[in-house]
N, C-alpha and C. Protein backbone atom coordinates (compact mmCIF):
# COMPACT_ATOMS: atom_id res chain seq x y z
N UNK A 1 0.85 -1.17 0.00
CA UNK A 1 0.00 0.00 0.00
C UNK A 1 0.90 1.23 0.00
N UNK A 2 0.60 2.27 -1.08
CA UNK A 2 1.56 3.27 -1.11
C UNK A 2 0.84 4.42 -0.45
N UNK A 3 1.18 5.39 0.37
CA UNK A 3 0.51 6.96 0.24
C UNK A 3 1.50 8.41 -0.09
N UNK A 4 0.51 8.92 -0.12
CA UNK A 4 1.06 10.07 -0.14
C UNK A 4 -0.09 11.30 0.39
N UNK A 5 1.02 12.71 1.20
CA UNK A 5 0.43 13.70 1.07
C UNK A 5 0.66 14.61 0.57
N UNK A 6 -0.38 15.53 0.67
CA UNK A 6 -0.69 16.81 -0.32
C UNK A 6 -0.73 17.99 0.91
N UNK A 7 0.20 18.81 0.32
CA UNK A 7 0.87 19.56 1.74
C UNK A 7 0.43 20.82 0.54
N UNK A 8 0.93 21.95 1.91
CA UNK A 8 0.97 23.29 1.38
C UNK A 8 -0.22 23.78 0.62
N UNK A 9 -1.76 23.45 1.19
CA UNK A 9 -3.53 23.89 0.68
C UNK A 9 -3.63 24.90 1.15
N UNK A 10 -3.58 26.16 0.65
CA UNK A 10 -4.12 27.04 1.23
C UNK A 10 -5.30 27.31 1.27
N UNK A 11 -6.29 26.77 -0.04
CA UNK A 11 -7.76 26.08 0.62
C UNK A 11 -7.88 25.41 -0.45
N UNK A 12 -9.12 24.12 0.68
CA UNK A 12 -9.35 23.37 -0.30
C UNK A 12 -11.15 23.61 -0.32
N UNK A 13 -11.64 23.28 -1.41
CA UNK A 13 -13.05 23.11 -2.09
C UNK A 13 -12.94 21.77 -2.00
N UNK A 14 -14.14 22.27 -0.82
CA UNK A 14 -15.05 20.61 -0.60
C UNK A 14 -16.32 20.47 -1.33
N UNK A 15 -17.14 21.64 -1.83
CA UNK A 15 -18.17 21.38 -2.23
C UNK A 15 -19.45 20.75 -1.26
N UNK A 16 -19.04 20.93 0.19
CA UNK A 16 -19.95 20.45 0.81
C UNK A 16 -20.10 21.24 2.10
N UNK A 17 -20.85 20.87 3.12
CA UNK A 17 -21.23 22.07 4.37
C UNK A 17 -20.22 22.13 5.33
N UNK A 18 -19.27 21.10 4.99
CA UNK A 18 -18.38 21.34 6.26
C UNK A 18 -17.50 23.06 5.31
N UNK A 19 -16.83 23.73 6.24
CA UNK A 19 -15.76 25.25 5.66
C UNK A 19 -16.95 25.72 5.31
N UNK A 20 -16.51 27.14 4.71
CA UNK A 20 -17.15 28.38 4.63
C UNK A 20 -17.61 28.38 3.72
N UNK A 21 -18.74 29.30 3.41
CA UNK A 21 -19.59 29.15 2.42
C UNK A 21 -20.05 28.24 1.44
N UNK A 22 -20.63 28.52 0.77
CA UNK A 22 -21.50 27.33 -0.70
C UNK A 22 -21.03 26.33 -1.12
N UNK A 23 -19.19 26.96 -0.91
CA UNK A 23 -18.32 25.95 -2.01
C UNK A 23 -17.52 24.99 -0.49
N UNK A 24 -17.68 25.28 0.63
CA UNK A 24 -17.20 24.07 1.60
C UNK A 24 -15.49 24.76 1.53
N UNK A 25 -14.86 25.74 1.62
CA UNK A 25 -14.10 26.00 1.72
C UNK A 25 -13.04 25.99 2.72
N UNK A 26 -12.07 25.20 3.27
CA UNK A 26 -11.50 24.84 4.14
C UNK A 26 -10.20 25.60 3.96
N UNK A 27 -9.10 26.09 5.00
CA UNK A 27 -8.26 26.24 4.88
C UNK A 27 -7.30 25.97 5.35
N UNK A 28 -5.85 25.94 4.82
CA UNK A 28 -4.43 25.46 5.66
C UNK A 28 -4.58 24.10 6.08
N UNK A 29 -5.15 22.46 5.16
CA UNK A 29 -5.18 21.68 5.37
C UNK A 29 -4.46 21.06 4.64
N UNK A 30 -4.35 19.92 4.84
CA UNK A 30 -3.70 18.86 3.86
C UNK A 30 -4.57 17.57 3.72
N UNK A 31 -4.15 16.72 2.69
CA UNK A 31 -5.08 15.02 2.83
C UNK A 31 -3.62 14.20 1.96
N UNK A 32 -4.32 13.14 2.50
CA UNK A 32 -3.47 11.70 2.22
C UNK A 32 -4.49 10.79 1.18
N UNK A 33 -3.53 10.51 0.43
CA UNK A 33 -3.92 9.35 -0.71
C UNK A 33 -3.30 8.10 -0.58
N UNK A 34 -4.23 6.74 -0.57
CA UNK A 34 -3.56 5.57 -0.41
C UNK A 34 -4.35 4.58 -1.56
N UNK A 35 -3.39 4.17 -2.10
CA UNK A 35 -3.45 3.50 -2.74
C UNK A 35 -5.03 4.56 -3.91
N UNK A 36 -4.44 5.38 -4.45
CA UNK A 36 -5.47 6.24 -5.39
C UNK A 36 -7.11 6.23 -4.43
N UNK A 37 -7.31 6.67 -3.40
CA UNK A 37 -8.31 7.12 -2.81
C UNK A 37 -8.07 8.04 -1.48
N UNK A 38 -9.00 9.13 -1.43
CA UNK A 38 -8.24 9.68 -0.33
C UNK A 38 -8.81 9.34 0.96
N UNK A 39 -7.79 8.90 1.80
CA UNK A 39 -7.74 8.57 3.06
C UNK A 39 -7.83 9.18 4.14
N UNK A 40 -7.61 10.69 3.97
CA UNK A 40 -7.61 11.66 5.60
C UNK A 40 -7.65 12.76 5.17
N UNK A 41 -8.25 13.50 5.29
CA UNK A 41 -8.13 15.31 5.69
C UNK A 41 -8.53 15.67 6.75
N UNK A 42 -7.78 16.91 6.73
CA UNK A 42 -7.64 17.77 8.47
C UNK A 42 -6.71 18.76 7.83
N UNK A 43 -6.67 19.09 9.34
CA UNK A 43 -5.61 20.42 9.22
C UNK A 43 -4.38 19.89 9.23
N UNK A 44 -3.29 20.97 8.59
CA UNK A 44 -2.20 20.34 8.29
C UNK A 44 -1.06 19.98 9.16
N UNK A 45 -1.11 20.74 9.98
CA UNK A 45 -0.67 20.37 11.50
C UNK A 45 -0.74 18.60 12.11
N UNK A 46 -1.80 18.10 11.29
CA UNK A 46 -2.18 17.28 12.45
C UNK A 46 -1.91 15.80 11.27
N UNK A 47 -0.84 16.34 10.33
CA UNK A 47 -1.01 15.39 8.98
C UNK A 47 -0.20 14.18 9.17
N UNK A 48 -0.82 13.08 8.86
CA UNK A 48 -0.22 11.88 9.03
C UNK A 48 1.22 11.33 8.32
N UNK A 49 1.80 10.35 8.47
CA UNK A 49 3.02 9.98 7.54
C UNK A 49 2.43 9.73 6.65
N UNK A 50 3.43 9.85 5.69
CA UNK A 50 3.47 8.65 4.01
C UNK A 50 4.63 8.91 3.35
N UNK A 51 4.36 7.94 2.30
CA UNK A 51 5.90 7.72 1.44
C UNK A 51 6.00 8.61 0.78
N UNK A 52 5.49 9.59 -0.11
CA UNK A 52 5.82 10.54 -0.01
C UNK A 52 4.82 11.89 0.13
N UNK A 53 5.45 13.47 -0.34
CA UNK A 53 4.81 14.30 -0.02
C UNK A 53 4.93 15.18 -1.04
N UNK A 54 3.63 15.89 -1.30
CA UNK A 54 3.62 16.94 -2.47
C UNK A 54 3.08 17.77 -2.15
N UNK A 55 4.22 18.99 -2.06
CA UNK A 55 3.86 20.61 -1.37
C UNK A 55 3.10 20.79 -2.96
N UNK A 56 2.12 21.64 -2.76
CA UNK A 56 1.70 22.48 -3.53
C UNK A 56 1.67 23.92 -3.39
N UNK A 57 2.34 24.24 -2.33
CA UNK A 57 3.14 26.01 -2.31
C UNK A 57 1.92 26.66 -2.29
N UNK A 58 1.18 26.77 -1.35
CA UNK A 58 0.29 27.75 -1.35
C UNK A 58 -1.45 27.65 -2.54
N UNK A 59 -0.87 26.91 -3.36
CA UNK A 59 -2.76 26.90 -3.88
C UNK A 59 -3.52 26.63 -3.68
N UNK A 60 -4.42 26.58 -4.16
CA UNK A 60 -5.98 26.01 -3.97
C UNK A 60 -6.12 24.83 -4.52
N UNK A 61 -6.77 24.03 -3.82
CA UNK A 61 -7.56 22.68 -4.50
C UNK A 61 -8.61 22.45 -5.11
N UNK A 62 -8.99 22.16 -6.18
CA UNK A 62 -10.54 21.87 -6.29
C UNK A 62 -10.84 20.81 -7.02
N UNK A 63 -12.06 20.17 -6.85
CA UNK A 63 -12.41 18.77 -7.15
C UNK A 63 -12.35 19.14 -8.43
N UNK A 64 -11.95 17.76 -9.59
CA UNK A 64 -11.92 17.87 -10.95
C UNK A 64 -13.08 17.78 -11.01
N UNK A 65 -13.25 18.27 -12.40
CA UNK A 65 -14.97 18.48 -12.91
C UNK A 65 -14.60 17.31 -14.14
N UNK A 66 -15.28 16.49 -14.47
CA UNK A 66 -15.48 15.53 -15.04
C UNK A 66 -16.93 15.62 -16.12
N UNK A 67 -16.43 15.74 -17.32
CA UNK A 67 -17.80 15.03 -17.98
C UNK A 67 -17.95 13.97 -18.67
N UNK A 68 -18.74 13.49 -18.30
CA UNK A 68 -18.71 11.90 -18.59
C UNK A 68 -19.39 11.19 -19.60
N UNK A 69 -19.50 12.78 -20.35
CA UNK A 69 -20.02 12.09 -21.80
C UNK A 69 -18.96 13.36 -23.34
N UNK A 70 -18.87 12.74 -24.47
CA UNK A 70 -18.33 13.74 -25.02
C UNK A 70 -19.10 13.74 -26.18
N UNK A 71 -19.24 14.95 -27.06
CA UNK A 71 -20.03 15.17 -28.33
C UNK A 71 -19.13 16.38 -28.70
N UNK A 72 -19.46 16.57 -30.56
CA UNK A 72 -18.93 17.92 -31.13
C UNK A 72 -19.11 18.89 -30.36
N UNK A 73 -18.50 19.83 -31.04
CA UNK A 73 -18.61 21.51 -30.60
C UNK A 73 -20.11 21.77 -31.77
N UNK A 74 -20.80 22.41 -31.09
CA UNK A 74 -21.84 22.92 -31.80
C UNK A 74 -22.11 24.57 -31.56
N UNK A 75 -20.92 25.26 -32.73
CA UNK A 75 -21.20 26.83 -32.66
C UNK A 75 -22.36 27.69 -33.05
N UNK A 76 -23.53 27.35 -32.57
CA UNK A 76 -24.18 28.41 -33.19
C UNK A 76 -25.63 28.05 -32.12
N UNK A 77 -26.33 28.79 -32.04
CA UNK A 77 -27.45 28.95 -31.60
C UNK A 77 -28.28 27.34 -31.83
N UNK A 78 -28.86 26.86 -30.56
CA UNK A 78 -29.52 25.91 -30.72
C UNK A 78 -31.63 26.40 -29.77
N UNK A 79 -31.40 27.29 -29.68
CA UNK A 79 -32.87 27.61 -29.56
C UNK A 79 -33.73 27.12 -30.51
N UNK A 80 -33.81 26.59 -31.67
CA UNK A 80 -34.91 26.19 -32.35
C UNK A 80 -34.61 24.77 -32.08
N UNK A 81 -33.94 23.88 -32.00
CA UNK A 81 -33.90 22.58 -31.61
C UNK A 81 -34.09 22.71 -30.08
N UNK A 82 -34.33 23.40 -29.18
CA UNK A 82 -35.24 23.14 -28.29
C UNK A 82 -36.07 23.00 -28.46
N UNK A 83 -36.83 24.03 -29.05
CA UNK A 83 -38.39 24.50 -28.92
C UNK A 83 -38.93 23.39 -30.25
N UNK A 84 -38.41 22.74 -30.73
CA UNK A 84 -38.68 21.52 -31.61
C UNK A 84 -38.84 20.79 -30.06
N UNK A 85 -37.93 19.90 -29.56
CA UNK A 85 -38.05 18.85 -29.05
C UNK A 85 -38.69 19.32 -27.67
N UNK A 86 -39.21 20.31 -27.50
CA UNK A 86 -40.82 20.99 -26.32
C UNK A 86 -42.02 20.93 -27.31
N UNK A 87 -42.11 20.92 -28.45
CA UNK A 87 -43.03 20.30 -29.17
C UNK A 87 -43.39 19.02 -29.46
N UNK A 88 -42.14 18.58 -29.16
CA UNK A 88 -42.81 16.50 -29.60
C UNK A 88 -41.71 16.35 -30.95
N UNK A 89 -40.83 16.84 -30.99
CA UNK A 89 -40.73 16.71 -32.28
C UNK A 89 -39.19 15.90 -32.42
């Protein structure tokens, strides 16, 4: 089992109610990854061992945004293929 931490957050986006405001904003923490899942967050003070460690100097974290489907680029106005397929069509 390998880990690692992620040092030097000056905040991280949780996206959830724990930290400040909408976006779950936490600060001056770190988390541990084991074996590709993360295993611990807290404050960074209180950060566990692992094999190794990756300062990130002060940035921010935020969850990747993922889309999980892909299609063309479609440049141009699609308001009438709505209002088609709100018709039945």
């Amino acid at each position: 089992m390998s880990s690692t931490l992620i040092t030097g957050i000056s905040q991280l986006v949780t996206n959830s109610s724990v930290g400040d405001g909408d976006l779950g904003i936490v600060c001056d923490v770190a988390f541990a990854v084991e074996d590709g899942r993360v295993s611990w967050i807290g404050a960074a003070v209180d950060a566990p061992d692992a094999d190794s460690v990756v300062d990130v100097n002060g940035r921010a974290v935020i969850p990747g945004f993922v889309d999980s489907h892909a299609h063309l680029m479609f440049a141009r106005d699609r308001a009438a293929e709505s209002s088609a397929r709100m018709a039945g069509e």
